[in-house]
Protein backbone atom coordinates (compact mmCIF):
# COMPACT_ATOMS: atom_id res chain seq x y z
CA UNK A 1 79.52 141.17 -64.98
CA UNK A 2 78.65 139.83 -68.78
CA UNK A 3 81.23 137.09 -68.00
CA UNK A 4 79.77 135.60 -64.75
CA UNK A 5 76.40 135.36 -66.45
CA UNK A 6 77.50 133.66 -69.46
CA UNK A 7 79.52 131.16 -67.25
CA UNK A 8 76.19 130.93 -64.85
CA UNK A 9 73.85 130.59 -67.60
CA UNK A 10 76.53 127.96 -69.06
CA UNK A 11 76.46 126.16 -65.70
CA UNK A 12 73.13 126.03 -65.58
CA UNK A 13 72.62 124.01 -68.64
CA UNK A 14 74.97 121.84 -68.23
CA UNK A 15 74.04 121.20 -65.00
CA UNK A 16 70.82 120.33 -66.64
CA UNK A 17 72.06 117.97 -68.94
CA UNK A 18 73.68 116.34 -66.46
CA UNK A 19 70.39 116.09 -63.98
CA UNK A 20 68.20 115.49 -66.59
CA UNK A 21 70.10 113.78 -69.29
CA UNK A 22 69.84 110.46 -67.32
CA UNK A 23 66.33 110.45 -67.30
CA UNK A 24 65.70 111.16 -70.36
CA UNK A 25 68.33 108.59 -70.75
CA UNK A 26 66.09 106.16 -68.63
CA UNK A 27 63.73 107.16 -71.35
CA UNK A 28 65.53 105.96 -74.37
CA UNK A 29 66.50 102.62 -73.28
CA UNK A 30 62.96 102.09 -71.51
CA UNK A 31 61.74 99.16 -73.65
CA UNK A 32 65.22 98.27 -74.64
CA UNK A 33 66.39 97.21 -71.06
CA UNK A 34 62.29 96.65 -69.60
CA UNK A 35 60.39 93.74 -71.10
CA UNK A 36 57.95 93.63 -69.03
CA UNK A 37 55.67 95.44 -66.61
CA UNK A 38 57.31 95.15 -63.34
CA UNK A 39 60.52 96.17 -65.41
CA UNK A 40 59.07 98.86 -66.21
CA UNK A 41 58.16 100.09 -63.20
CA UNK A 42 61.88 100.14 -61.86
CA UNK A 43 62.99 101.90 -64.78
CA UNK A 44 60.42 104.59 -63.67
CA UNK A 45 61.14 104.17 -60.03
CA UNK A 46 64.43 105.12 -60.90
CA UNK A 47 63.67 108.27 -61.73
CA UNK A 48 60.66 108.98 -60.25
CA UNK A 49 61.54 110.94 -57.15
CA UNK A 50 63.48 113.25 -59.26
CA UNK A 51 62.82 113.47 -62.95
CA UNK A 52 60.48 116.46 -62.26
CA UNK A 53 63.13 117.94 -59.95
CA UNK A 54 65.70 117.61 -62.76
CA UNK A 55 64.23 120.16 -64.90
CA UNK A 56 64.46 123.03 -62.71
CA UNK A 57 67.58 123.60 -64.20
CA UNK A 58 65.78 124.19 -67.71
CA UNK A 59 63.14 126.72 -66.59
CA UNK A 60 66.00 128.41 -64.52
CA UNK A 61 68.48 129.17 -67.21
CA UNK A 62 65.62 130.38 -69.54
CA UNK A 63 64.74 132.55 -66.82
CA UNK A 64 68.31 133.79 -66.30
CA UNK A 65 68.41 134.20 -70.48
CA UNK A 66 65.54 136.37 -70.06
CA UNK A 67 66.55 138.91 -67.62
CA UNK A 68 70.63 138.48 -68.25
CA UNK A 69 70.48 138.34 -72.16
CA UNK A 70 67.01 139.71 -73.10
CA UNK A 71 68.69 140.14 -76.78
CA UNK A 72 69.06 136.56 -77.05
CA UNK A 73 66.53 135.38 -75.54
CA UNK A 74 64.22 137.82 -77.99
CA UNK A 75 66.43 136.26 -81.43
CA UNK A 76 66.54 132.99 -79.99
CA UNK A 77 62.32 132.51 -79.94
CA UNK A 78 61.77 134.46 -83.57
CA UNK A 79 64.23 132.75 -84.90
CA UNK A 80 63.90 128.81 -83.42
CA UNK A 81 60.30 129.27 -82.88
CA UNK A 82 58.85 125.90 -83.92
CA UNK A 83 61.69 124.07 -82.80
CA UNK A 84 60.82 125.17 -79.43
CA UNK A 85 57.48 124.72 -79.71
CA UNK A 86 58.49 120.82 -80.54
CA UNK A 87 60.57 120.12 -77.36
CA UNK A 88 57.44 122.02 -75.34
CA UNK A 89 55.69 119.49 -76.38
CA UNK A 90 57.93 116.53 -76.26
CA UNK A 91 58.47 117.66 -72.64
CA UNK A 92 54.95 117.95 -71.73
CA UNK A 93 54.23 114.94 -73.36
CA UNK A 94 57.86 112.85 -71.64
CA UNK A 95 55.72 113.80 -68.35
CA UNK A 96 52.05 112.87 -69.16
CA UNK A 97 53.82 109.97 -70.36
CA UNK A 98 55.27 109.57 -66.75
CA UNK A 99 52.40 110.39 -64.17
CA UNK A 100 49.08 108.90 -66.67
CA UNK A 101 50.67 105.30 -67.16
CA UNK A 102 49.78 104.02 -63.69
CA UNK A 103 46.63 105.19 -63.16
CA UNK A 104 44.69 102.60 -65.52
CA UNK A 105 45.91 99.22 -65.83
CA UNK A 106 44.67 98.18 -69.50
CA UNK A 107 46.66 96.00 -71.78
CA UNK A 108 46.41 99.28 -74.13
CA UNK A 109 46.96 102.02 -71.69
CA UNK A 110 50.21 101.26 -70.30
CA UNK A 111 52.06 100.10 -73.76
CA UNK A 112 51.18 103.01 -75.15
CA UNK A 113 52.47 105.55 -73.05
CA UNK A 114 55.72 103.44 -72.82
CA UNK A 115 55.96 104.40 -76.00
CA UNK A 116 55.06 107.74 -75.66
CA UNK A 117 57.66 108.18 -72.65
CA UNK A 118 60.10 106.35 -75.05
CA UNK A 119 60.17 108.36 -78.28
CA UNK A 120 59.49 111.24 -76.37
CA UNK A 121 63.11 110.88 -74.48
CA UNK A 122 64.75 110.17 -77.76
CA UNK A 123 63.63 112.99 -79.99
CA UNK A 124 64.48 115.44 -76.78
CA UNK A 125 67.79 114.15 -76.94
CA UNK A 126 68.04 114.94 -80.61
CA UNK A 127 66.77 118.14 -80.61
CA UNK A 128 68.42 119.20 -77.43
CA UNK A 129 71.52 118.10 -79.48
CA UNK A 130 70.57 119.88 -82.73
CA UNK A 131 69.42 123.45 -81.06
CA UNK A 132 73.38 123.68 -79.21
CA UNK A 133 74.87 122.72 -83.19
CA UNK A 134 73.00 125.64 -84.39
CA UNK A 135 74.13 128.18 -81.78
CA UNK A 136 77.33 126.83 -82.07
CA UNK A 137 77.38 126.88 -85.52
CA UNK A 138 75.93 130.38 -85.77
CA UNK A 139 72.64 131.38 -87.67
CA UNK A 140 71.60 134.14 -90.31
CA UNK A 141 71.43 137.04 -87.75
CA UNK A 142 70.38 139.89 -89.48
CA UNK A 143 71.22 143.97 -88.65
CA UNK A 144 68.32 143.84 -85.99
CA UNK A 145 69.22 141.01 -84.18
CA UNK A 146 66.62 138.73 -85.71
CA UNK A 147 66.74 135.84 -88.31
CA UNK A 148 64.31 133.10 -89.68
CA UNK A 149 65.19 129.58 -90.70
CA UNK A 150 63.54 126.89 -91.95
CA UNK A 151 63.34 123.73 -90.34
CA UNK A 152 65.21 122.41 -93.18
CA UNK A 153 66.82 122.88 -96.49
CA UNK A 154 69.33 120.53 -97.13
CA UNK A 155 71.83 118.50 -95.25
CA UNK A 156 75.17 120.14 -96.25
CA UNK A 157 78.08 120.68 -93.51
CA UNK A 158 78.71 124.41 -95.10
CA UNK A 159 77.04 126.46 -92.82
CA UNK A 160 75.80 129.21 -95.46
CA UNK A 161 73.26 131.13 -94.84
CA UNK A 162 70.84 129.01 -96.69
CA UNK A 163 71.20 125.68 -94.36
CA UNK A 164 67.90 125.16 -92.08
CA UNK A 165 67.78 124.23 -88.24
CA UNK A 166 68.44 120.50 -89.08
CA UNK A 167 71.41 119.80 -91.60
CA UNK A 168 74.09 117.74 -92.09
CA UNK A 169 76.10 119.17 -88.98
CA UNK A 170 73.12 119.85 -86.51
CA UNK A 171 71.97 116.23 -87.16
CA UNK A 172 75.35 114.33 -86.60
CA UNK A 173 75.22 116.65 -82.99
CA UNK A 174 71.54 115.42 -81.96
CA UNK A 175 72.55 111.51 -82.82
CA UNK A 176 75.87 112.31 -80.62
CA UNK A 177 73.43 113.92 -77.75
CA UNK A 178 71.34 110.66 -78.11
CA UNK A 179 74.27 108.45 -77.81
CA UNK A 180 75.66 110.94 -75.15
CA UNK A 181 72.58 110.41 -72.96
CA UNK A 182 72.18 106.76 -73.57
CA UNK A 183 75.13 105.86 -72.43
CA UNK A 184 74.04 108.60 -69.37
CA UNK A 185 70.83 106.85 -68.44
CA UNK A 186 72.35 103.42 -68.69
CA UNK A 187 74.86 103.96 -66.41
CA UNK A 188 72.23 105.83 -63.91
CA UNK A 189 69.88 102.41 -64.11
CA UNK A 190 72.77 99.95 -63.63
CA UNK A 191 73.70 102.28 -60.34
CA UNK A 192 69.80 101.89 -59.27
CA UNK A 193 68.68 98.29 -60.06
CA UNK A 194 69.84 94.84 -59.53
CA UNK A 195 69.48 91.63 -61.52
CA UNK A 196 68.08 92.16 -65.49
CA UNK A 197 67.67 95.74 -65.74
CA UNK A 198 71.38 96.39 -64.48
CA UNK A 199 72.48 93.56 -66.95
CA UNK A 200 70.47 94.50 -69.67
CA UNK A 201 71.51 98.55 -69.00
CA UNK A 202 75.11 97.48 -68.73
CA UNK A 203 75.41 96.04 -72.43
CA UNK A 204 73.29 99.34 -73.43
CA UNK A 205 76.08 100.98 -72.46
CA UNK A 206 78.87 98.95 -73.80
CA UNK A 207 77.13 99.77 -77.02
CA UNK A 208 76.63 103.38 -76.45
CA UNK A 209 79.89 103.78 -75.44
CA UNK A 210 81.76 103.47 -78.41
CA UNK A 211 79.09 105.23 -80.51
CA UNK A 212 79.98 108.24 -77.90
CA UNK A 213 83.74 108.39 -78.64
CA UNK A 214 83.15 107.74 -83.09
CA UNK A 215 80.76 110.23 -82.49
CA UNK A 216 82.96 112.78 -80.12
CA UNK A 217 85.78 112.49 -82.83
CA UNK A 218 83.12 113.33 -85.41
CA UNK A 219 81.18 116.39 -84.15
CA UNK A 220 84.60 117.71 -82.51
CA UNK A 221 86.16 117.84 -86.45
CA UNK A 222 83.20 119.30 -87.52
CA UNK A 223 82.65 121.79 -85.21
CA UNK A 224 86.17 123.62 -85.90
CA UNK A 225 85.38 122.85 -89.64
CA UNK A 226 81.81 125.26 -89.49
CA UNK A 227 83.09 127.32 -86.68
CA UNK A 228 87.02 128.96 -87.35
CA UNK A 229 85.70 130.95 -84.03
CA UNK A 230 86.03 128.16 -81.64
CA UNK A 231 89.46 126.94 -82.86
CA UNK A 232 90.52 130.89 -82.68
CA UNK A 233 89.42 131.01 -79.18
CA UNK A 234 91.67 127.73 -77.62
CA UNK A 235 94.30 129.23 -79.54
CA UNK A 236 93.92 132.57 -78.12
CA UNK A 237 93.72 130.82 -74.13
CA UNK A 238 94.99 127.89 -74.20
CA UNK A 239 93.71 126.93 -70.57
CA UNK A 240 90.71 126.49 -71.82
CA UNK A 241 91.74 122.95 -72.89
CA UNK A 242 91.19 121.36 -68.99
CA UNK A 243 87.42 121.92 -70.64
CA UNK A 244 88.52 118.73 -73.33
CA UNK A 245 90.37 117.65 -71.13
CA UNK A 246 88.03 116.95 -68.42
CA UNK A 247 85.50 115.53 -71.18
CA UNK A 248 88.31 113.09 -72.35
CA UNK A 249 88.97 111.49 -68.68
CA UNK A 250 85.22 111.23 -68.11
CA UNK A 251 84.99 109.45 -71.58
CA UNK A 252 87.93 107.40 -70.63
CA UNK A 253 86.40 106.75 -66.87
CA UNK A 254 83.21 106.08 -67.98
CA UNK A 255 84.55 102.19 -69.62
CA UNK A 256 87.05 101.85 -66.90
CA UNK A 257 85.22 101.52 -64.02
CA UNK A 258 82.36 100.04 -65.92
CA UNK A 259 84.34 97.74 -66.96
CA UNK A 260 85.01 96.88 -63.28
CA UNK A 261 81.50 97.20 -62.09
CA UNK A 262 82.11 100.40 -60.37
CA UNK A 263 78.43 101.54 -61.22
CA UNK A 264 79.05 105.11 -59.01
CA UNK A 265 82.43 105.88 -60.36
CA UNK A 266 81.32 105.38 -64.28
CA UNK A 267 78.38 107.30 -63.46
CA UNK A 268 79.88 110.05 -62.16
CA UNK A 269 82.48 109.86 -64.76
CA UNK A 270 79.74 110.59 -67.73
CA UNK A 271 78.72 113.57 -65.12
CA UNK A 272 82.16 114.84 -66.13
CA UNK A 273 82.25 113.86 -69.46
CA UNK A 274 78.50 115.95 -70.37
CA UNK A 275 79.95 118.66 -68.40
CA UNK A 276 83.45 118.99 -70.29
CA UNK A 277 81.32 119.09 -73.29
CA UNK A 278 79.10 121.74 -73.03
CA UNK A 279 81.52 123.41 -71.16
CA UNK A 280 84.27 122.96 -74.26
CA UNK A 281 81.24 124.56 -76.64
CA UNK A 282 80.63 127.73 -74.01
CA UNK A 283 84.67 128.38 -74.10
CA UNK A 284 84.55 128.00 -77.66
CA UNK A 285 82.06 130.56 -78.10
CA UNK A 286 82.84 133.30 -75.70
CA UNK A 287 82.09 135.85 -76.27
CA UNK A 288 79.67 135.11 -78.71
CA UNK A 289 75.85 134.12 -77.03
CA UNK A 290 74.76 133.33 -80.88
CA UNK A 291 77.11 133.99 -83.58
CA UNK A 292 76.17 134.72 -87.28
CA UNK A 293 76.76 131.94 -90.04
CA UNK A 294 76.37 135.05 -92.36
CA UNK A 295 78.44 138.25 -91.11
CA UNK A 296 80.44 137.76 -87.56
CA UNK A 297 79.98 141.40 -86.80
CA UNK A 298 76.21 141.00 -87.12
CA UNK A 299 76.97 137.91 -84.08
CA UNK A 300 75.27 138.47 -80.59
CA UNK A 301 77.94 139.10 -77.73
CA UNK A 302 77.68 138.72 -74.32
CA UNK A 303 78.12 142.68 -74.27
CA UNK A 304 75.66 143.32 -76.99
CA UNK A 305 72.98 141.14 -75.77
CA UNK A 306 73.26 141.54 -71.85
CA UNK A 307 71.04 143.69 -69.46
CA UNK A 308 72.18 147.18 -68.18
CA UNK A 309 74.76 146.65 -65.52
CA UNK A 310 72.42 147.87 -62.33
CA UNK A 311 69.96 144.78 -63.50
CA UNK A 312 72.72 142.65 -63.56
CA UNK A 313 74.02 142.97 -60.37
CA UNK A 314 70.43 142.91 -58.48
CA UNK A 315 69.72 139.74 -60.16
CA UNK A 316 73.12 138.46 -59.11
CA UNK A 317 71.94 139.52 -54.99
CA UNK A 318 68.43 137.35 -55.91
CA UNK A 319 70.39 134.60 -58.15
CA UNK A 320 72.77 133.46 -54.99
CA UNK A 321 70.42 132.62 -52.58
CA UNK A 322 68.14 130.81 -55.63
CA UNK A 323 70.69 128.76 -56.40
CA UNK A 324 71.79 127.97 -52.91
CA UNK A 325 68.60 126.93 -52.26
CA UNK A 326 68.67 124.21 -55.31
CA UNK A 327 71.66 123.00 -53.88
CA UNK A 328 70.10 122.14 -50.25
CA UNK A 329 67.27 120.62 -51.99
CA UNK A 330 69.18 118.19 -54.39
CA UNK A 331 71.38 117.34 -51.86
CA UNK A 332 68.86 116.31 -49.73
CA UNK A 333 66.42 114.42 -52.60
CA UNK A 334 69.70 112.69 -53.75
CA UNK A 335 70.14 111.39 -50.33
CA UNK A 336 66.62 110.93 -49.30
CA UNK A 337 66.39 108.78 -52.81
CA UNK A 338 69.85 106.90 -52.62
CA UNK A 339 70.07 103.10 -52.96
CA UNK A 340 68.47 100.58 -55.31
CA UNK A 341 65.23 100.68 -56.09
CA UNK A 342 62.11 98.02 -55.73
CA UNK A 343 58.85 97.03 -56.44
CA UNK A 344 57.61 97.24 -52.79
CA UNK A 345 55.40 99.96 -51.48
CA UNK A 346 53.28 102.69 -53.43
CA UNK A 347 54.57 104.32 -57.04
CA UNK A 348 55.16 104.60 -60.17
């Protein structure tokens, strides 16, 4: 039962960085491929209908941490408590950003939340990227379960007990996320707009691209470099590499049919290539939910941080039907919402 959460709660986020990721995305490259107002607007348009629906999958994998790993969940917030509060307010600000920028239309106003929306997106991105390098890399766990770290010490690639929440490792990961969901979001705007914003999102893309693979090649040395655990575990199950494997073809995809102005097939080819990611880190960590950069024995597993078995299994009879549920509605936005988008009628 401790296995089919940790594969839920793994499908859960990546689903999330797949949803999401292209708006924030959007976010990143909103004054890079919008010059203007009415650009703007379809770069908002084409995530409007959905950006908010996107982030279900965020406040349902904390809620699955919390009843399905309450261990975790209780060391992750000690330990990577102002971290979190950051992104709270990066999000909440990415959505103010979002829903305030039409309502006045001042030469001041609107510019400003642009940028708001903008660096919003980007930090998320990095420290979305930075908090998965620090439970990959493991963190200073002590005998209770707890640990404290600073936000940072220096920028080393050890992974001692004495590195901080940002460092040499967890940095190079949030400038790959950032890269990862560029390249994401442009590939989502050239598959909504016409004309300059698909042109201008296009060579965003053809940029981000090859900072994507340097940067793959990059975090994947790393990682087996501050983690022997995730090497150990593909050499222990070796099927485990269709999980690289899958993130290679999407990486591959992704130029291919860009290249060929396939907007739908690249797209959905960076789907695959965020998902083989994240799911390469879970497989590389299981069993570990958050290892320890200071004793292994003192890391969380799946066993030691889980719920009793009876709680487990009832949430599983509620989880089903919750998540079946997601799936009508995002079918149904996805159509409702499918096409280019325009300037004509009422939104953002």
């Amino acid at each position: 039962m401790e296995t089919l959460w940790f594969c839920a709660v793994a499908a859960m986020i990546a689903a999330y960085a797949v949803f999401d990721g292209f708006d924030l995305g959007a976010g990143i490259l909103h004054l890079l491929v919008a010059r203007n107002d009415p650009e703007r607007r379809l770069v908002l348009r084409s995530i409007g209908p959905v950006w908010d629906g996107n982030e279900v999958w965020l406040v349902a994998a904390g809620g699955v941490l919390y009843f399905a790993f309450p261990a975790l969940y209780a060391a992750s917030f000690s330990g990577f408590y102002l971290p979190l509060i950051i992104i709270l307010w990066l999000l909440m600000l990415r959505g103010i950003a979002i829903e305030f920028r039409h309502h006045i239309d001042n030469p001041v106003w609107r510019p400003f939340w642009d940028v708001t929306f903008s660096a919003a997106s980007t930090l998320l991105a990095v420290f979305f990227g930075a908090a998965l390098a620090n439970v990959v890399r493991g963190v200073p766990l002590d005998a209770r379960g707890y640990f404290f770290e600073p936000l940072w010490t220096d920028f080393g690639l050890s992974g001692s007990p004495e590195t901080g929440i940002l460092d040499g490792y967890t940095v190079t990961v949030g400038l790959a996320a950032l890269a990862t969901l560029a390249a994401h979001g442009a590939l989502w705007l050239a598959l909504k707009n016409d004309g300059v914003v698909r042109q201008r999102a296009r060579a965003a893309f053809a940029s981000a691209w090859w900072a994507v693979g340097l940067l793959t090649m990059v975090v994947t040395f790393l990682t087996f470099r501050v983690q022997p655990h995730v090497g150990a575990s593909f050499e222990r199950r070796p099927w485990m590499w269709i999980f690289p494997a899958l993130a290679l073809a999407g990486l591959a995809g992704m130029r291919w049919y860009a290249a060929r102005g396939e907007d739908l097939a690249a797209f959905l080819a960076s789907c695959a290539y965020v998902a083989g990611m994240l799911s390469s880190a879970a497989a590389g960590l299981y069993p570990y939910v958050l290892p320890s950069n200071q004793d292994p024995g003192l890391g969380l597993t799946i066993h030691g941080a889980a719920a009793p078995a009876y709680g487990l299994g009832v949430g599983l009879a509620w989880w089903i039907p919750g998540m079946a549920l997601v799936a009508v509605y995002f079918t149904y936005a996805y159509r409702r919402f499918a096409g280019k988008v325009s300037l004509e009628g009422e939104g953002y």
